[in-house]
Protein backbone atom coordinates (compact mmCIF):
# COMPACT_ATOMS: atom_id res chain seq x y z
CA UNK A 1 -71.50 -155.45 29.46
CA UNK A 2 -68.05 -157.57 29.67
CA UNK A 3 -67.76 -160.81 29.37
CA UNK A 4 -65.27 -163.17 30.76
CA UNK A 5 -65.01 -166.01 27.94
CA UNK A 6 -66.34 -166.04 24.44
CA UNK A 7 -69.71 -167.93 23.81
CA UNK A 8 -73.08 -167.89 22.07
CA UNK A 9 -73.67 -164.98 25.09
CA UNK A 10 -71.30 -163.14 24.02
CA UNK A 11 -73.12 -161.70 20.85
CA UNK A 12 -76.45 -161.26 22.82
CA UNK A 13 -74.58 -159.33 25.27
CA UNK A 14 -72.66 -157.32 23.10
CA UNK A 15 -75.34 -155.94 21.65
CA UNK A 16 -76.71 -155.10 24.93
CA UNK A 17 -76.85 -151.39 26.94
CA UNK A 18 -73.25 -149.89 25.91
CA UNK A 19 -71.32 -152.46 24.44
CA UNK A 20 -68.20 -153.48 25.66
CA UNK A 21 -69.11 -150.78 28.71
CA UNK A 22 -70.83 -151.46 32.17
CA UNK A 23 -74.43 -151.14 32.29
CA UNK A 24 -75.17 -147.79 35.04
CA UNK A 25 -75.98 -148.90 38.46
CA UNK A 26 -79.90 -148.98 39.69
CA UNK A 27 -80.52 -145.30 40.41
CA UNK A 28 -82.96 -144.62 43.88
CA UNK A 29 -84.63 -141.68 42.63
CA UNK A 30 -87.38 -141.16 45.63
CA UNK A 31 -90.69 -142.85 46.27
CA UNK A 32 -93.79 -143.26 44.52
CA UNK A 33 -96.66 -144.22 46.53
CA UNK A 34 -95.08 -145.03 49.67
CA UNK A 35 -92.45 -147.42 47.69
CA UNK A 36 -88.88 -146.99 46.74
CA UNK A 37 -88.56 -146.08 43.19
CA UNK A 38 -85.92 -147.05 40.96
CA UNK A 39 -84.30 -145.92 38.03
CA UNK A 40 -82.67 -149.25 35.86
CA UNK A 41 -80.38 -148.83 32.47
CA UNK A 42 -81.21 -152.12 30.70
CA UNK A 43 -80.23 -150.74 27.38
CA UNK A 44 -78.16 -147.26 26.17
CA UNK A 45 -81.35 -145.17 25.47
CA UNK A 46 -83.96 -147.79 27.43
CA UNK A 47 -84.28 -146.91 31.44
CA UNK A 48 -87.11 -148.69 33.56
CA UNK A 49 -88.75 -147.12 36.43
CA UNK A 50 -88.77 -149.97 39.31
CA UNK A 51 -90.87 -150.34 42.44
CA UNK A 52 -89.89 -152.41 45.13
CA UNK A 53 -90.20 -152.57 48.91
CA UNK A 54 -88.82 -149.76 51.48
CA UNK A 55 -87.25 -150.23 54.80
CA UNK A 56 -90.44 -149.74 56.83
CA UNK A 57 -92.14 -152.39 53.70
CA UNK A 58 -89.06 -155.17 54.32
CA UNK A 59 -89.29 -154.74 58.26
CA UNK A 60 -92.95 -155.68 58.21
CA UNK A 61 -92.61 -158.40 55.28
CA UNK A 62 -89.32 -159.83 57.40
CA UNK A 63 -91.64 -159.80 60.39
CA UNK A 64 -94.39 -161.54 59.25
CA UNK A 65 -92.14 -164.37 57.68
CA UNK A 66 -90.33 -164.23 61.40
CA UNK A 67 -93.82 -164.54 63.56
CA UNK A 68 -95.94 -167.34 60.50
CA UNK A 69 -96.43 -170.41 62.55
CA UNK A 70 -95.44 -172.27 59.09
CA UNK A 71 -93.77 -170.27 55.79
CA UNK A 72 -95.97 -170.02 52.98
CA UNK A 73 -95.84 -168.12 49.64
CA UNK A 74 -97.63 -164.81 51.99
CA UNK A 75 -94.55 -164.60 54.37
CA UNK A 76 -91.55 -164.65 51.53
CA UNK A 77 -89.82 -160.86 51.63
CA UNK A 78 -87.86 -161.54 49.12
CA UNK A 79 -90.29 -161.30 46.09
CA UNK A 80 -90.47 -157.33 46.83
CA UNK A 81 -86.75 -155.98 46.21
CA UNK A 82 -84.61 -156.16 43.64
CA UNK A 83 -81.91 -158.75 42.40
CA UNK A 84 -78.92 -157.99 40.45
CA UNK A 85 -79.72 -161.28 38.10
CA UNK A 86 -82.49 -158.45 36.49
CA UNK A 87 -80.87 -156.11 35.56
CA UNK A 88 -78.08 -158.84 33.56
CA UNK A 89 -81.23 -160.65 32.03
CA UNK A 90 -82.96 -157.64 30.87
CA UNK A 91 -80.64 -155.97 29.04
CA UNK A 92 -79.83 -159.51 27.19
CA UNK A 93 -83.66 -159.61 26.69
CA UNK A 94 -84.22 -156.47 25.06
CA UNK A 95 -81.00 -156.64 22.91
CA UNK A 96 -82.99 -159.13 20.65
CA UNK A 97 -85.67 -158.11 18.67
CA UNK A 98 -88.93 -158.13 20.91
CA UNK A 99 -91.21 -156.31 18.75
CA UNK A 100 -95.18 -158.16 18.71
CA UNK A 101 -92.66 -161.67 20.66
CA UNK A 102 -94.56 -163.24 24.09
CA UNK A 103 -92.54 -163.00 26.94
CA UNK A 104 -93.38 -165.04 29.97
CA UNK A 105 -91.32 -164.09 33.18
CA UNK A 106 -91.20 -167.20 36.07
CA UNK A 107 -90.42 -165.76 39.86
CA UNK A 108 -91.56 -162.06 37.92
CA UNK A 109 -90.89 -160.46 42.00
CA UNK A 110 -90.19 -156.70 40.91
CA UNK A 111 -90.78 -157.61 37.73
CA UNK A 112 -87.65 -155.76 35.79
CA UNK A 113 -87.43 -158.15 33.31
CA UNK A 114 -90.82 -157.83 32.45
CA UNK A 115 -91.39 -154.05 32.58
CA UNK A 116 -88.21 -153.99 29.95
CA UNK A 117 -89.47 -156.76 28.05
CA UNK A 118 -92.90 -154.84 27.23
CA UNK A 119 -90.74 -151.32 27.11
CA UNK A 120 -89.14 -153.18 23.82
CA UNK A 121 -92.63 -154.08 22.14
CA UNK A 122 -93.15 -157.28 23.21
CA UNK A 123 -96.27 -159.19 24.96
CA UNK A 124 -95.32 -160.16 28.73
CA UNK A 125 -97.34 -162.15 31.12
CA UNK A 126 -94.83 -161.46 34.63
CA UNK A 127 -95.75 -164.68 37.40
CA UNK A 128 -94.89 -165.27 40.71
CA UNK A 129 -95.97 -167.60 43.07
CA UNK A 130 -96.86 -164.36 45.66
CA UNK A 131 -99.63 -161.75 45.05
CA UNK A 132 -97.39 -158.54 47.16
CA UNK A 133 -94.53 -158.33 44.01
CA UNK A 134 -97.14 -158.31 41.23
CA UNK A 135 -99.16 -155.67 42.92
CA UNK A 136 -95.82 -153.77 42.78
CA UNK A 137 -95.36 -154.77 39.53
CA UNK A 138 -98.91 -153.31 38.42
CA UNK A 139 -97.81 -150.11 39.80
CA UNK A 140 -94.59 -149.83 38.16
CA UNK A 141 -96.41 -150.77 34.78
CA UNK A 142 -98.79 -147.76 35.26
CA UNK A 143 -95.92 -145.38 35.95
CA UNK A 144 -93.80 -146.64 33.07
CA UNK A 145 -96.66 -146.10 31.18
CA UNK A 146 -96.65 -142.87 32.26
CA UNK A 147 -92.73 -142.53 31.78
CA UNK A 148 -92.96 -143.78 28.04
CA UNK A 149 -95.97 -142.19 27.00
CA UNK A 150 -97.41 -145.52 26.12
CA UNK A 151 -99.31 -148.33 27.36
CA UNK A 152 -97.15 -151.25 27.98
CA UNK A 153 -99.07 -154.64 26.76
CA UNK A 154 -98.12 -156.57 30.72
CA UNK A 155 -100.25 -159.07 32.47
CA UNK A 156 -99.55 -160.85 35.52
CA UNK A 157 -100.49 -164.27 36.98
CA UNK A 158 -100.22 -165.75 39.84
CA UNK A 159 -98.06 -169.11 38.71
CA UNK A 160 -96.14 -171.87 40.76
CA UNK A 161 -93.67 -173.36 38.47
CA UNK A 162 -93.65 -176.33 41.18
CA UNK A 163 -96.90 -176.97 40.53
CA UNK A 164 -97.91 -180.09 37.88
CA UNK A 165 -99.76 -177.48 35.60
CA UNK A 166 -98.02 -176.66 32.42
CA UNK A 167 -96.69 -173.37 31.46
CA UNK A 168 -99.47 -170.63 31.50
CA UNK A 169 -98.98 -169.85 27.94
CA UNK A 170 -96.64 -171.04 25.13
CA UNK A 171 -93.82 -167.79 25.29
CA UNK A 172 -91.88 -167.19 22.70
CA UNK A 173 -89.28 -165.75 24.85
CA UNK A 174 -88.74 -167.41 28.61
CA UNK A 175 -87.06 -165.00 31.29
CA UNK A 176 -85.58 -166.30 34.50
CA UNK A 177 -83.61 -164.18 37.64
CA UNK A 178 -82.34 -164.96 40.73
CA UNK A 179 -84.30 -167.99 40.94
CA UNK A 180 -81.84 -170.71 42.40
CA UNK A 181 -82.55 -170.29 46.19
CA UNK A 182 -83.63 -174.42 46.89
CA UNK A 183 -82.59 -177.07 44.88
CA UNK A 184 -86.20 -178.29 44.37
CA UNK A 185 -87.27 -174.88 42.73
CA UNK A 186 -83.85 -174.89 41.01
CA UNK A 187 -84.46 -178.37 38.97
CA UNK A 188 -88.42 -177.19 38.37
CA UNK A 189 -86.86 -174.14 36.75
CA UNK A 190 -84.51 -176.34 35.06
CA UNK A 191 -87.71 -178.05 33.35
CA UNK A 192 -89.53 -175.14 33.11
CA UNK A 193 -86.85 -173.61 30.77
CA UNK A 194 -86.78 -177.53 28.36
CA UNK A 195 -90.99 -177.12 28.52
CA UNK A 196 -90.66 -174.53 26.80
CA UNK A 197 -88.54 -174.83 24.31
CA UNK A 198 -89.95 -178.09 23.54
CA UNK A 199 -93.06 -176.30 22.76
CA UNK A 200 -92.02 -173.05 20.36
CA UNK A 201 -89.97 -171.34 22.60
CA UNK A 202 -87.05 -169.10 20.64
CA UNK A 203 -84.89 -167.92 23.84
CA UNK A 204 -84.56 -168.88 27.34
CA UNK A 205 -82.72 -166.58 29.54
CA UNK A 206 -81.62 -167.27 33.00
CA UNK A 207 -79.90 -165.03 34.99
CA UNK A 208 -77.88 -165.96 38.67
CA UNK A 209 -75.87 -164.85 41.30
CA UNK A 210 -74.30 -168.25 42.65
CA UNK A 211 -77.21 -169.12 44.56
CA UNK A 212 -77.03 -172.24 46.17
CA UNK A 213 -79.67 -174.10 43.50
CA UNK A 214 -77.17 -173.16 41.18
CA UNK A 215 -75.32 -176.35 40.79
CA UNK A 216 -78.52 -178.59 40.81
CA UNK A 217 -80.35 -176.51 37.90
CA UNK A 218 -77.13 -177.23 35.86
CA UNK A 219 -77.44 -180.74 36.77
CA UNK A 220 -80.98 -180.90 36.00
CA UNK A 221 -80.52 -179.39 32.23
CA UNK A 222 -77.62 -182.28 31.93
CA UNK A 223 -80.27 -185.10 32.86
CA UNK A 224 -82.78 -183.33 30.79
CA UNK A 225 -82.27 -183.68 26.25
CA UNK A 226 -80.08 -180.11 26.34
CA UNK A 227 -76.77 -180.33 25.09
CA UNK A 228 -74.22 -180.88 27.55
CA UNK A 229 -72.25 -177.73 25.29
CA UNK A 230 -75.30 -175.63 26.37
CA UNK A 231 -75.65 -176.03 29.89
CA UNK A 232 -73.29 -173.00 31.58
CA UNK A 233 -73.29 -169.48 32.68
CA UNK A 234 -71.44 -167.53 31.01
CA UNK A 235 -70.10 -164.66 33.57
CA UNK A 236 -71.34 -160.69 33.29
CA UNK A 237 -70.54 -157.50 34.94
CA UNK A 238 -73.74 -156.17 36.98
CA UNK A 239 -74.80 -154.86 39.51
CA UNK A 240 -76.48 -154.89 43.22
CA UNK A 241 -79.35 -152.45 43.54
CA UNK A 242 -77.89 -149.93 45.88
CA UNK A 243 -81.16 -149.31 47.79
CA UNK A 244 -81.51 -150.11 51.34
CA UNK A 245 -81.61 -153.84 52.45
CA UNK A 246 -83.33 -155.24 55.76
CA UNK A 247 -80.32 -157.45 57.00
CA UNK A 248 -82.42 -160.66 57.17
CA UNK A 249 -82.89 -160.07 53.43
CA UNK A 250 -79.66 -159.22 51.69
CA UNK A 251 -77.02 -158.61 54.66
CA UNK A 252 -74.11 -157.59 52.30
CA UNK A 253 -76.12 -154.64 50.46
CA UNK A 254 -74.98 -151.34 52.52
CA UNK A 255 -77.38 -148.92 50.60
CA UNK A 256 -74.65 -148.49 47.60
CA UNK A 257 -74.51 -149.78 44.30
CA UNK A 258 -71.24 -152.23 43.89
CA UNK A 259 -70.39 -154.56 40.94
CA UNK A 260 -71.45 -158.08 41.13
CA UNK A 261 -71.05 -161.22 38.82
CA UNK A 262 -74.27 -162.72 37.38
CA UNK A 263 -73.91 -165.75 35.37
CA UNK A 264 -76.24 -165.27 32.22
CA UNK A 265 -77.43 -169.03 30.91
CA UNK A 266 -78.54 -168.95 27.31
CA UNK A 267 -80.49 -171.87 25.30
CA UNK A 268 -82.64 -172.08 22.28
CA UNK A 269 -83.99 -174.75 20.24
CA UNK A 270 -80.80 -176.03 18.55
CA UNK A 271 -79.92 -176.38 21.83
CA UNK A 272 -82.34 -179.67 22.54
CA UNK A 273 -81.30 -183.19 21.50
């Protein structure tokens, strides 16, 4: 995965998928119980099998958000397809050593990041603040399972990192993707990610497309005891997912994979005051 400047990124993501070489685009390989299956490179010899929403799946989930008399967490479509912020974070994830770590994954949707998490060894607990992507996300688990030959140690949750409850458990690695719709769920992530380290987190991972919370997470972190050195994205070669997209959901993704920009935000305990 390139890089566009030199940081404490760059020698995660070197060491990630091929180095110095694009990761593969998301690969549709068919369905698997009435949902699009994918096939993800997050490293050179790791590939996760990803299930997320179909046409006929986003057309109903669109509608229901269209015809709710108020939106709650049961109308949001976007929870059940893939970002291209996943794919970035989880092959930064699993190019550390994640062998017997906890992983905890906030806004889990699909759940990539998770399924490669626990691919690499470690123990994930995947939330979201909607039941319909971790139902997905128990699916794909049992069919990676299959995949791998082995039982993947994943649990999900049902978690609202706006809520006033702490963190469901104390991770030692914290995952973040595509995230930064709303600037209120933007700064909660933003104190999500200083929680944690502040209580034995090792790695916080954040991965974004430019969304428009973008600015005010980086804002948040500033007002928050990180290091104003820390607080940045550093820019990565990715991908979008190349499956079909309902155009109330992602309008610019034509059903082909094309290279996209995902900023990669990295912090760990040195970087607290």
């Amino acid at each position: 995965v390139a890089v566009e400047c030199a940081s404490p990124a760059a020698a995660l993501i070197a060491g990630s998928a091929v180095a110095g070489a694009l990761l593969q685009p998301p690969n549709l390989i068919g369905k698997f119980e009435g949902h699009s299956q994918l096939r993800i490179q997050v490293q050179e010899d790791l590939h996760i099998h990803l299930l997320e929403a179909d046409v006929e799946q986003q057309e109903q989930l669109v509608n229901a958000a269209l015809h709710a008399p108020s939106f709650t967490a049961d109308e949001d479509p976007y929870g059940a397809v893939l970002w291209p912020a996943a794919q970035v974070v989880a092959s930064a994830a699993t190019a550390e050593e994640l062998q017997g770590k906890t992983v905890l994954e906030l806004g889990a949707g699909t759940g990539l990041c998770s399924l490669a998490a626990a691919a690499a060894g470690a123990r994930v607990l995947a939330t979201d603040y909607r039941e319909e992507p971790l139902r997905l996300l128990q699916k794909a688990t049992l069919l990676n399972n299959q995949v791998l030959g082995r039982t993947l140690k994943l649990e999900t949750k049902i978690f609202d990192m706006l809520d006033e409850a702490t963190l469901p458990i104390a991770p030692d690695v914290l995952l973040a993707a595509d995230l930064l719709y709303y600037k209120h769920t933007a700064q909660a992530l933003a104190r999500r990610c200083v929680e944690a380290l502040q209580n034995g987190c090792e790695l916080v991972l954040v991965g974004d497309c430019g969304r428009p919370g973008h600015q005010a997470f980086l804002e948040m972190l500033h007002e928050l005891p990180v290091r104003d050195s820390a607080v940045y994205f550093s820019q990565v070669d990715g991908w979008s997912s190349g499956s079909i997209r309902h155009d109330l959901i992602a309008p610019d993704d034509g059903g082909k994979p094309h290279p996209k920009k995902v900023g990669l935000l990295i912090l760990r305990p040195g970087d607290l005051l």
